[in-house]
N, C-alpha and C. Protein backbone atom coordinates (compact mmCIF):
# COMPACT_ATOMS: atom_id res chain seq x y z
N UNK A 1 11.06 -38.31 12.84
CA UNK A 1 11.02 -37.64 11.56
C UNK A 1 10.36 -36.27 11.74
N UNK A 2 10.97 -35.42 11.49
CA UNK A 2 10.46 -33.74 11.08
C UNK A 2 10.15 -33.49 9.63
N UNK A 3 8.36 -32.68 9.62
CA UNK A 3 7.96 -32.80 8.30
C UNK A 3 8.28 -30.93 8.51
N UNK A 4 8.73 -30.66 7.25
CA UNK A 4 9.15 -29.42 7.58
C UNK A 4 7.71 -28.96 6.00
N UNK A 5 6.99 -27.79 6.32
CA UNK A 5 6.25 -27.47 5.44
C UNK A 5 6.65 -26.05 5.19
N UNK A 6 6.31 -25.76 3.73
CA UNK A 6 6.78 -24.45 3.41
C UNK A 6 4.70 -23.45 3.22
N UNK A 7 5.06 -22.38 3.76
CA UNK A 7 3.77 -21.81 3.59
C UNK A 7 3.61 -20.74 2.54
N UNK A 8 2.97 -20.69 1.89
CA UNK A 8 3.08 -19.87 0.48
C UNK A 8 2.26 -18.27 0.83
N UNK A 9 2.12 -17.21 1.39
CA UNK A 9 1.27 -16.31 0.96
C UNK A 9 0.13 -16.14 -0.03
N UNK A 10 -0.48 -15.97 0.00
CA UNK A 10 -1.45 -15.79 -1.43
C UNK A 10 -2.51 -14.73 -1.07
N UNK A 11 -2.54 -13.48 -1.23
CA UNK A 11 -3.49 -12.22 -0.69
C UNK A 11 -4.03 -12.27 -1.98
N UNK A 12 -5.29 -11.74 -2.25
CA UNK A 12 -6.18 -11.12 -3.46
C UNK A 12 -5.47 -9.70 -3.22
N UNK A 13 -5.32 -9.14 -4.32
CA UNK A 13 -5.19 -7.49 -4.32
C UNK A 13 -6.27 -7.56 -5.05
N UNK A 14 -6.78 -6.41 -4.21
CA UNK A 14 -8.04 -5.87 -4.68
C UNK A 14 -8.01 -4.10 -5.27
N UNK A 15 -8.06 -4.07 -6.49
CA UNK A 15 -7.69 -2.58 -7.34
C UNK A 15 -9.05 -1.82 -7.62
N UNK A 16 -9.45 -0.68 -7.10
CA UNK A 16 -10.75 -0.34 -8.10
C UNK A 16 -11.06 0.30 -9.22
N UNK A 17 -11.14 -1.06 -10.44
CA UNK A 17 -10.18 -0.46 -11.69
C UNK A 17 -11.67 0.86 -11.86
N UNK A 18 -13.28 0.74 -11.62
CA UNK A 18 -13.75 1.75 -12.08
C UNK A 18 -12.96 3.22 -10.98
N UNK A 19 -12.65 3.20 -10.44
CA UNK A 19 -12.35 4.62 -9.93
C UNK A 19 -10.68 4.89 -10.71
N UNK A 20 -9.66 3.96 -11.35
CA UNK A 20 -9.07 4.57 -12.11
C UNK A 20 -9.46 5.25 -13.36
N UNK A 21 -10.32 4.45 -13.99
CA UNK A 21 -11.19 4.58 -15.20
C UNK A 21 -11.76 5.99 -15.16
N UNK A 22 -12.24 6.52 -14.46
CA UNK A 22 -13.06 7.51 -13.08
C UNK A 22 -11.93 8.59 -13.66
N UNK A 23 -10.61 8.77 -12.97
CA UNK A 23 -9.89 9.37 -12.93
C UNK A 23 -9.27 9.68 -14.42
N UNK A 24 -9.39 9.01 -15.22
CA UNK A 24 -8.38 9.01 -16.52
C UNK A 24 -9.75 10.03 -17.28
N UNK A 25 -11.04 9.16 -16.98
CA UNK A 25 -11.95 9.93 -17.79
C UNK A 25 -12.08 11.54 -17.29
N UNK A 26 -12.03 11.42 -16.21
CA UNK A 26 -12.09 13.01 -15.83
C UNK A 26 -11.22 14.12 -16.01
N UNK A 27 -9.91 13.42 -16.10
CA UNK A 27 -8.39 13.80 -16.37
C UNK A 27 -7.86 13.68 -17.80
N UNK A 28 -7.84 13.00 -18.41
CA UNK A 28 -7.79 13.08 -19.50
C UNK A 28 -6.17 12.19 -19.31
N UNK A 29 -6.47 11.45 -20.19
CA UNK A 29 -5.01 10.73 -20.01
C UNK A 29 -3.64 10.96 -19.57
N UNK A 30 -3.05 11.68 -19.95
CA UNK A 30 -1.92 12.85 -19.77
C UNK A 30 -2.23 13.12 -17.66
N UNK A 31 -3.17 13.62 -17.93
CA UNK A 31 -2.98 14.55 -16.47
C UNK A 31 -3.54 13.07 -15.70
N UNK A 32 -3.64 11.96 -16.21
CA UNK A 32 -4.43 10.81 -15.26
C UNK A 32 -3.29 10.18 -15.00
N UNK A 33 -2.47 9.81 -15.74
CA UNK A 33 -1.31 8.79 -15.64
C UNK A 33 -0.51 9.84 -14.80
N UNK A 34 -0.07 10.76 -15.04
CA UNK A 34 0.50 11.81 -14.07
C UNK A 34 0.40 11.82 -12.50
N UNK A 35 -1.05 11.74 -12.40
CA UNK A 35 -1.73 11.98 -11.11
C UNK A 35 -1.44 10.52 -10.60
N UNK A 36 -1.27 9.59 -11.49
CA UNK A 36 -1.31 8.09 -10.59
C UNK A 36 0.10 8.28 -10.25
N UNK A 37 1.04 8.44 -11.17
CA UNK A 37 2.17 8.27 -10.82
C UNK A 37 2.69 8.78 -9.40
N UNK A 38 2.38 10.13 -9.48
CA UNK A 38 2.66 11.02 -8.34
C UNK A 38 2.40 10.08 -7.07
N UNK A 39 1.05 9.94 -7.53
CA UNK A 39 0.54 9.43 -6.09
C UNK A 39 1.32 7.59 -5.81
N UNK A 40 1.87 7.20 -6.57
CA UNK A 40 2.61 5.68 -6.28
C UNK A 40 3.92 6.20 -5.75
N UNK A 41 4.21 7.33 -6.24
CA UNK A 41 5.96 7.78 -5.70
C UNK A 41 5.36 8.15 -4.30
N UNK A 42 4.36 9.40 -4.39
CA UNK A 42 3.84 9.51 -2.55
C UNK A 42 3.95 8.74 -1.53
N UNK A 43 3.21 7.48 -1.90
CA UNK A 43 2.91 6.26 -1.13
C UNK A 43 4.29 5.36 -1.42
N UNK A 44 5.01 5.46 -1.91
CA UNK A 44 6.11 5.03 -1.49
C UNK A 44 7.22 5.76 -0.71
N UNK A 45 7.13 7.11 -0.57
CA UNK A 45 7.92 8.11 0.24
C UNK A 45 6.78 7.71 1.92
N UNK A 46 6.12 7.45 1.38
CA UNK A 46 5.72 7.48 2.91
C UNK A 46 5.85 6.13 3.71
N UNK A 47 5.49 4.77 2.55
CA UNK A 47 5.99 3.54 2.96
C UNK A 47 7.70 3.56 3.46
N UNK A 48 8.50 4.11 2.74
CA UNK A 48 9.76 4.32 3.27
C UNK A 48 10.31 4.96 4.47
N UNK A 49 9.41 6.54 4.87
CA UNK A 49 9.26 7.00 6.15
C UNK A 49 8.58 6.20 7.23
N UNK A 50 7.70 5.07 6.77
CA UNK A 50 7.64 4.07 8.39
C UNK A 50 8.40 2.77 8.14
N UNK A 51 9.27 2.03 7.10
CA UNK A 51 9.89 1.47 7.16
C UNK A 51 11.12 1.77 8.44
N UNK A 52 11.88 3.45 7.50
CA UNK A 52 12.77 4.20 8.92
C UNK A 52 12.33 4.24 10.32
N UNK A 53 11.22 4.58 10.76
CA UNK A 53 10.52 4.70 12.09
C UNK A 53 10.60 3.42 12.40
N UNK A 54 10.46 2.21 11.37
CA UNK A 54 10.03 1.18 11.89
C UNK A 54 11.93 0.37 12.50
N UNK A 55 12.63 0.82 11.74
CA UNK A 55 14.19 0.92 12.02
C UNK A 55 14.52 1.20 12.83
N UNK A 56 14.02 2.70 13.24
CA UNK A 56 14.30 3.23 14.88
C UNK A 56 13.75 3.04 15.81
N UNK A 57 12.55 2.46 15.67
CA UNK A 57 11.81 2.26 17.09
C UNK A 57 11.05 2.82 17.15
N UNK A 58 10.67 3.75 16.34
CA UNK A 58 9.88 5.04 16.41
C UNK A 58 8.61 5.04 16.14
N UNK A 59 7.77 4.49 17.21
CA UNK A 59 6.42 4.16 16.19
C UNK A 59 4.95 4.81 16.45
N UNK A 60 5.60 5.86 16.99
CA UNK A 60 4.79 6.73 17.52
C UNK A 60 4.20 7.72 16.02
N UNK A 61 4.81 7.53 15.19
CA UNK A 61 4.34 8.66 14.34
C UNK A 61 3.62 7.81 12.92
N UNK A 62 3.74 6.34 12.85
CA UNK A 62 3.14 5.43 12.44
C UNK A 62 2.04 5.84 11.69
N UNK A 63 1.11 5.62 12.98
CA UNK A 63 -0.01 5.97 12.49
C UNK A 63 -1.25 7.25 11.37
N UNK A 64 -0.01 8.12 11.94
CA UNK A 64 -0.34 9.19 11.44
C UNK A 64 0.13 9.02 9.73
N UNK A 65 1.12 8.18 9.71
CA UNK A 65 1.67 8.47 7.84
C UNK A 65 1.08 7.37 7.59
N UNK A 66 0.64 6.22 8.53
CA UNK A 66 -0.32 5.09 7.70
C UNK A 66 -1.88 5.93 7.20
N UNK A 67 -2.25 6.82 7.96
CA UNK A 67 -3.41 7.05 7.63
C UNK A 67 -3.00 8.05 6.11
N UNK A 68 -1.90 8.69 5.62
CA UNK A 68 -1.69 8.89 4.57
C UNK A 68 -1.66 8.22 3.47
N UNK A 69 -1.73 7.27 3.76
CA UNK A 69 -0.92 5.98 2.73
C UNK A 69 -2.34 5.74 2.44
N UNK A 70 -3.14 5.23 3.58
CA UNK A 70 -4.66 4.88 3.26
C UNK A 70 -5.50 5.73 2.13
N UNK A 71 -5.34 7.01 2.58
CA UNK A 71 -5.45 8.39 1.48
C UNK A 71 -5.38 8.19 0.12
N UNK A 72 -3.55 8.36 -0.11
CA UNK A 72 -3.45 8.00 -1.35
C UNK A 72 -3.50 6.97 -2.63
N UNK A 73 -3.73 5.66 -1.67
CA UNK A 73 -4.27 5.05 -2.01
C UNK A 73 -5.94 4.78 -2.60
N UNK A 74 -6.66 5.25 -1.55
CA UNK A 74 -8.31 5.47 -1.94
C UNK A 74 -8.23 6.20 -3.24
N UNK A 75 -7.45 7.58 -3.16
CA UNK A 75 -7.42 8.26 -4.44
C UNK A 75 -7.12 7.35 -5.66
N UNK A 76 -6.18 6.76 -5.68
CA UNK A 76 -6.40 5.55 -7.02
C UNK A 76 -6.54 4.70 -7.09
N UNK A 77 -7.44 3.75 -6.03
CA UNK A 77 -8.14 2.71 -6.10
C UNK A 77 -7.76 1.54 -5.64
N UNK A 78 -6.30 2.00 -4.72
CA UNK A 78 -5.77 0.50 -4.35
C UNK A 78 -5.91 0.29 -2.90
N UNK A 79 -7.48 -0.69 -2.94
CA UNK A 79 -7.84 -1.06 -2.08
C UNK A 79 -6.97 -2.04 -1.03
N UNK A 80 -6.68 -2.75 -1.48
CA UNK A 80 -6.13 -3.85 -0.17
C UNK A 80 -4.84 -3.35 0.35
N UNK A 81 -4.02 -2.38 -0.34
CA UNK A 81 -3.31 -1.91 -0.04
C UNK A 81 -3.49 -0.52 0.95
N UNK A 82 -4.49 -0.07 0.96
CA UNK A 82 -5.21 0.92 1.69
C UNK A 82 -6.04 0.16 2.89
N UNK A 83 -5.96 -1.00 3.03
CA UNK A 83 -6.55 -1.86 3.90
C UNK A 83 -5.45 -2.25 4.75
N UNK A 84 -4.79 -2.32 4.34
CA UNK A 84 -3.34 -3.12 4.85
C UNK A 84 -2.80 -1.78 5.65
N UNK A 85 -2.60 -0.90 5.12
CA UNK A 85 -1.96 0.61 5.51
C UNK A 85 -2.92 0.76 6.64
N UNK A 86 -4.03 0.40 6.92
CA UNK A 86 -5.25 0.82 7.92
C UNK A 86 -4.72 -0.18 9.37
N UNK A 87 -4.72 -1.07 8.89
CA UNK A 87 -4.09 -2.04 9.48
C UNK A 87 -3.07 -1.75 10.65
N UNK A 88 -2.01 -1.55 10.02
CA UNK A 88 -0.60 -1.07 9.93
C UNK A 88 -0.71 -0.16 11.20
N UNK A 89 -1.71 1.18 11.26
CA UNK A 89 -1.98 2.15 11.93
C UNK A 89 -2.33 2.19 13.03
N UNK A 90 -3.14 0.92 12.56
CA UNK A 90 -3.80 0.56 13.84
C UNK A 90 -2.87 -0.33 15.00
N UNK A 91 -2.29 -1.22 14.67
CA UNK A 91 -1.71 -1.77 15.57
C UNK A 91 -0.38 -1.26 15.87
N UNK A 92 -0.11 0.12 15.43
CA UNK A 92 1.06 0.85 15.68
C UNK A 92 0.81 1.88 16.96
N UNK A 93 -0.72 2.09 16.69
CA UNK A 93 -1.11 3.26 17.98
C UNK A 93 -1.82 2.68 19.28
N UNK A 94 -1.87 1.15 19.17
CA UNK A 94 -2.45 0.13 20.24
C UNK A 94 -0.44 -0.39 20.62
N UNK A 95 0.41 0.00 20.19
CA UNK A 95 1.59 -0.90 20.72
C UNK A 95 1.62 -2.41 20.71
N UNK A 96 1.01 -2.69 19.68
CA UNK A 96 1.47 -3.99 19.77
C UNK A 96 2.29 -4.29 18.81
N UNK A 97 3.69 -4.98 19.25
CA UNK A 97 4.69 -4.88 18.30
C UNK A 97 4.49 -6.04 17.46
N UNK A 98 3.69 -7.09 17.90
CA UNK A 98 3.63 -8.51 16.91
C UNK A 98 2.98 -8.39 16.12
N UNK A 99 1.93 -7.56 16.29
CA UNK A 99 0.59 -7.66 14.99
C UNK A 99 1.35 -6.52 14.22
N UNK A 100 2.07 -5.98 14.78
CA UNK A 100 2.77 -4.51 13.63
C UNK A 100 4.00 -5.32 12.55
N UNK A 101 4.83 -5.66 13.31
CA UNK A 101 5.29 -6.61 12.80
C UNK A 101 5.12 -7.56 11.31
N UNK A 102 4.08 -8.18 12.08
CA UNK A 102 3.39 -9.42 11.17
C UNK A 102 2.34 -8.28 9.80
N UNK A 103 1.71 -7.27 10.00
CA UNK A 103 0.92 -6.50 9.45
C UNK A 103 2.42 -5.80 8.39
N UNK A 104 3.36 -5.40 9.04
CA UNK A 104 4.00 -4.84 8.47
C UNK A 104 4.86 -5.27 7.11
N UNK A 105 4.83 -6.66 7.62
CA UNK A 105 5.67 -7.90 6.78
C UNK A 105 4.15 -7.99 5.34
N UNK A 106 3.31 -7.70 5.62
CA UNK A 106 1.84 -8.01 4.73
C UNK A 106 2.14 -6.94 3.75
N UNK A 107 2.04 -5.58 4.28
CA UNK A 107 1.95 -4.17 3.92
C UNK A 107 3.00 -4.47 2.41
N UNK A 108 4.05 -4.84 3.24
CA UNK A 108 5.26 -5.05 2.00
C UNK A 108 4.45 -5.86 1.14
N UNK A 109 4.90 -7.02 0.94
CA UNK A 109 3.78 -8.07 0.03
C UNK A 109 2.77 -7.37 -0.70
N UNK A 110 1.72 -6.94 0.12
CA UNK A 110 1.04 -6.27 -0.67
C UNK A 110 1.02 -4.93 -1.33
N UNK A 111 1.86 -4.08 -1.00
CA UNK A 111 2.11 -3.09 -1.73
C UNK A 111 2.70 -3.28 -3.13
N UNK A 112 3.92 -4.59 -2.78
CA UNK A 112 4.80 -4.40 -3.95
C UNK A 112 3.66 -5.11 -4.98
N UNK A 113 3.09 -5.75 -4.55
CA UNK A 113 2.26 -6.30 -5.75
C UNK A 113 1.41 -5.33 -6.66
N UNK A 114 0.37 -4.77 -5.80
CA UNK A 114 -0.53 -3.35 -5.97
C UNK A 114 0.21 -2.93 -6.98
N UNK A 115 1.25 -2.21 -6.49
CA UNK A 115 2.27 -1.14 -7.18
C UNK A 115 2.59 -1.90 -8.70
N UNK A 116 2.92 -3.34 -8.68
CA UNK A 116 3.18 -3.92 -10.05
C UNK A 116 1.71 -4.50 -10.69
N UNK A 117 0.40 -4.39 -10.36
CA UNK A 117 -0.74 -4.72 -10.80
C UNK A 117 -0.68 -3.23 -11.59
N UNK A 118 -1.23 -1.92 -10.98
CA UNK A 118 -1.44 -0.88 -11.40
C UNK A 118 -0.49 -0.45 -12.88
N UNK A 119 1.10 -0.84 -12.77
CA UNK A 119 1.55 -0.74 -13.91
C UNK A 119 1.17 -1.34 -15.15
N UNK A 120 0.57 -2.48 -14.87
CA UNK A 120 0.18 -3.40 -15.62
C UNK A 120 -0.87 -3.21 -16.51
N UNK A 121 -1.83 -1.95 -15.48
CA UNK A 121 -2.74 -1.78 -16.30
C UNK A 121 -3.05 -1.13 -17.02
N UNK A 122 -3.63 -1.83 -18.51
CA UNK A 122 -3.99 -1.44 -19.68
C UNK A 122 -4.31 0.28 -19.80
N UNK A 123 -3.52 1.27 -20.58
CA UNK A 123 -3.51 2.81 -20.65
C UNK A 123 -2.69 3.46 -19.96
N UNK A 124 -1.80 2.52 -19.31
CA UNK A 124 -0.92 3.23 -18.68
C UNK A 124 0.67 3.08 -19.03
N UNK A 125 1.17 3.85 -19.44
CA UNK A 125 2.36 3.88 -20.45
C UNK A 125 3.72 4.39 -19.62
N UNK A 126 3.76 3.30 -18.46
CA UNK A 126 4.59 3.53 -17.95
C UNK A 126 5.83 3.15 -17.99
């Protein structure tokens, strides 16, 4: 008999709602929701530029747009996703293709979540 088990994912995303709060108060609503937005389209132009690299083989330049991602992320508070992107960087400029891989398969997961937490949150009229 083969017990076949299914394994579920389950990451905490971790958001730092005071540094959005941070940002809206300093910005003023209008120019806050603006500035987040920008920066979720950013970090997804750049998640998409190492998806491609990650298509071609190309993983030499990895690191360098993960450490962007880490960036724009800090700027609005999405920690685990800026953790994950750190991640990502790292085992792209050590060559190891399994932990990039496996990190990379996370990155997704956790981005798409991040990205649908942040909409979610309350003042943002997206």
């Amino acid at each position: 008999m083969v017990a076949v088990v299914e394994l579920r994912q389950s990451e905490r995303i971790l958001i730092d709602g005071p540094r959005l709060e941070a940002l809206f108060h300093q910005m003023g609503d209008r120019a806050a929701e603006g500035f987040v937005m920008d920066s979720i389209e950013d970090i997804s132009d750049r998640l998409m530029e190492i998806e491609l690299a990650n298509r071609d083989g190309v993983l030499e330049c990895v690191p360098f747009k993960a450490e962007r991602v880490v960036s724009l992320c800090a700027d609005i508070g999405l920690v685990s996703l800026a953790q994950v992107a750190s991640d990502l960087g790292t085992a792209a400029a050590r060559g190891d293709l399994i932990a990039y891989r496996a990190v990379w398969e996370r990155l997704v997961r956790i981005g798409d979540r991040s990205l649908a937490q942040v909409w979610e949150m309350p003042g943002l009229s997206i």
